[in-house]
Protein backbone atom coordinates (compact mmCIF):
# COMPACT_ATOMS: atom_id res chain seq x y z
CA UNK A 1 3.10 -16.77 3.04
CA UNK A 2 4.30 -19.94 1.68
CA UNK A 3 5.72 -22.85 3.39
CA UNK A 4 6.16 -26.60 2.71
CA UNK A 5 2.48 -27.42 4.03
CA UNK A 6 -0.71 -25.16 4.44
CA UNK A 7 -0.71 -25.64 8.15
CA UNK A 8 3.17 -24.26 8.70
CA UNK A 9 2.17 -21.69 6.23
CA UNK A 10 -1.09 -20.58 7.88
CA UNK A 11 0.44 -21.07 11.30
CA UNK A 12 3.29 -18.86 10.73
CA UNK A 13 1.17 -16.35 8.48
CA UNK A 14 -1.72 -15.52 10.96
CA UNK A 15 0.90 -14.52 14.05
CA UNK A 16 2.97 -12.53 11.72
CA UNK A 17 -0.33 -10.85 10.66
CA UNK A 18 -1.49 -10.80 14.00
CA UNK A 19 1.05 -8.64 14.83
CA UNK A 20 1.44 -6.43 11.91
CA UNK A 21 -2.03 -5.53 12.83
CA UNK A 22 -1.30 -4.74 16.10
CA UNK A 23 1.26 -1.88 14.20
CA UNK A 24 -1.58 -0.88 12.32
CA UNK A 25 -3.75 0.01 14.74
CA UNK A 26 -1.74 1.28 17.13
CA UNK A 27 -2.21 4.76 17.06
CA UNK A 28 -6.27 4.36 16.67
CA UNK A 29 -6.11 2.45 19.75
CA UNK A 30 -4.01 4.90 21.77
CA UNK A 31 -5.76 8.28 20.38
CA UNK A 32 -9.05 6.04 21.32
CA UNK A 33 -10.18 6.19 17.78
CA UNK A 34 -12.08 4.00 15.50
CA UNK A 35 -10.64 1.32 13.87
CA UNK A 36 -11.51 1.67 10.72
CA UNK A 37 -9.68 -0.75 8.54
CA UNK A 38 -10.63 -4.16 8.43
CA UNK A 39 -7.68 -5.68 9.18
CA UNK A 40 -9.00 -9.91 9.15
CA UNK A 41 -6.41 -11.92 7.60
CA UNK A 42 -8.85 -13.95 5.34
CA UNK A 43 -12.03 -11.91 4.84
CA UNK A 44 -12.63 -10.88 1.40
CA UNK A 45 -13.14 -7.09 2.12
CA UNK A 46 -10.00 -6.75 4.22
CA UNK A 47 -7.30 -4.13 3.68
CA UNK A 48 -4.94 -6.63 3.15
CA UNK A 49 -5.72 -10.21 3.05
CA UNK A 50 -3.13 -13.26 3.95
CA UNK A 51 -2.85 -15.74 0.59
CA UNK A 52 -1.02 -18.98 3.13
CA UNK A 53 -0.15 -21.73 1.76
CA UNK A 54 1.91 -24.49 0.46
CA UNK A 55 2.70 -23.16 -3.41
CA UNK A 56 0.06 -25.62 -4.81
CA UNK A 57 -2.51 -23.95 -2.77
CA UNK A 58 -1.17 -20.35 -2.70
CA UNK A 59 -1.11 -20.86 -6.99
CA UNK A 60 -4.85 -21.83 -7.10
CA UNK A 61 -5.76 -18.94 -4.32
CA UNK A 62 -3.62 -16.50 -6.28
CA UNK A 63 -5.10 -17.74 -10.19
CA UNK A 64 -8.77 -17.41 -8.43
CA UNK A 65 -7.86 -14.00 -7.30
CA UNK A 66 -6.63 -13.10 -10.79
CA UNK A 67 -9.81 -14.58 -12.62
CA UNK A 68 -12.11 -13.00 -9.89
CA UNK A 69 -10.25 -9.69 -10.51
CA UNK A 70 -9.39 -9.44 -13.76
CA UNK A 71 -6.06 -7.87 -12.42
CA UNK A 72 -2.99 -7.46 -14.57
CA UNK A 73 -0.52 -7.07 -11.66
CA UNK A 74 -0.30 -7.72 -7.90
CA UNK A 75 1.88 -6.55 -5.55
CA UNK A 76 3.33 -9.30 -2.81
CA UNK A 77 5.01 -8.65 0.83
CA UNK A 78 6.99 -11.69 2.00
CA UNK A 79 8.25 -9.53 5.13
CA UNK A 80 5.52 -8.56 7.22
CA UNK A 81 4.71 -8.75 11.25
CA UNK A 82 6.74 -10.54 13.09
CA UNK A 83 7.95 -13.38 10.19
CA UNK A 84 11.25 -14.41 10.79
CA UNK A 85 13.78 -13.79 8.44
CA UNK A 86 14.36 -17.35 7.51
CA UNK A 87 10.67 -17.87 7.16
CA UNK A 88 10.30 -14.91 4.58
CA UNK A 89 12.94 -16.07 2.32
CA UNK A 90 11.75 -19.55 1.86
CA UNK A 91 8.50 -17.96 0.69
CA UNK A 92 9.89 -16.09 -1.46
CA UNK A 93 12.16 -19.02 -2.82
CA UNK A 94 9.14 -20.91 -3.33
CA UNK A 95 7.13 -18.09 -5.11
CA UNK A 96 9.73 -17.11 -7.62
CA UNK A 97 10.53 -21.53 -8.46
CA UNK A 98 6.74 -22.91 -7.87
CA UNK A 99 4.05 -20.19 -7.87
CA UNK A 100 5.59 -17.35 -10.24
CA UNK A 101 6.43 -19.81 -13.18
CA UNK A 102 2.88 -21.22 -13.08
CA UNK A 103 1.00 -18.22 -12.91
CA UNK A 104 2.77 -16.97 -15.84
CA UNK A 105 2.00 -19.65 -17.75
């Protein structure tokens, strides 16, 4: 999630997570089963962890990641939870002008 600033990023980010969890859990919690993933938007050993962030600080979280990792490709959801439409295509806008460009380089 990327946004002008880190706090309308992260603000925005952790309800649309909040409720895309809530989606992937519902059936564990109505069956009364385990929940087994760990769903915790910033925690290293989650399922699927939130990168928020204005694109300066989404590029350095993202180049960590990469160095950590050694990965040679990621895969990136801009629509998730309850984001609003408007909200996911500025991210994207400022992945594919700020963040993409640098991390290629």
């Amino acid at each position: 999630m990327i946004a002008d600033t880190d706090a309308e990023a992260e603000a925005l980010g952790i309800k649309a997570y909040e409720a895309w969890k809530g989606h992937m859990h519902h059936l564990t919690r109505k069956y009364g089963r385990p929940e087994v993933m760990k769903l915790d938007p910033f925690a290293e050993d989650s399922v699927q962890r939130l990168v928020a962030g204005a694109p300066r600080t989404v590029l350095q979280k993202l180049k960590d990641v990469v160095r950590e990792s050694g990965m040679n490709y990621m895969l990136c959801v801009f629509s998730f939870g309850s984001l609003p439409a408007q909200a996911a295509l500025r991210s994207l806008e400022l992945f594919a002008k700020e963040v993409l460009p640098a991390l290629r380089a």
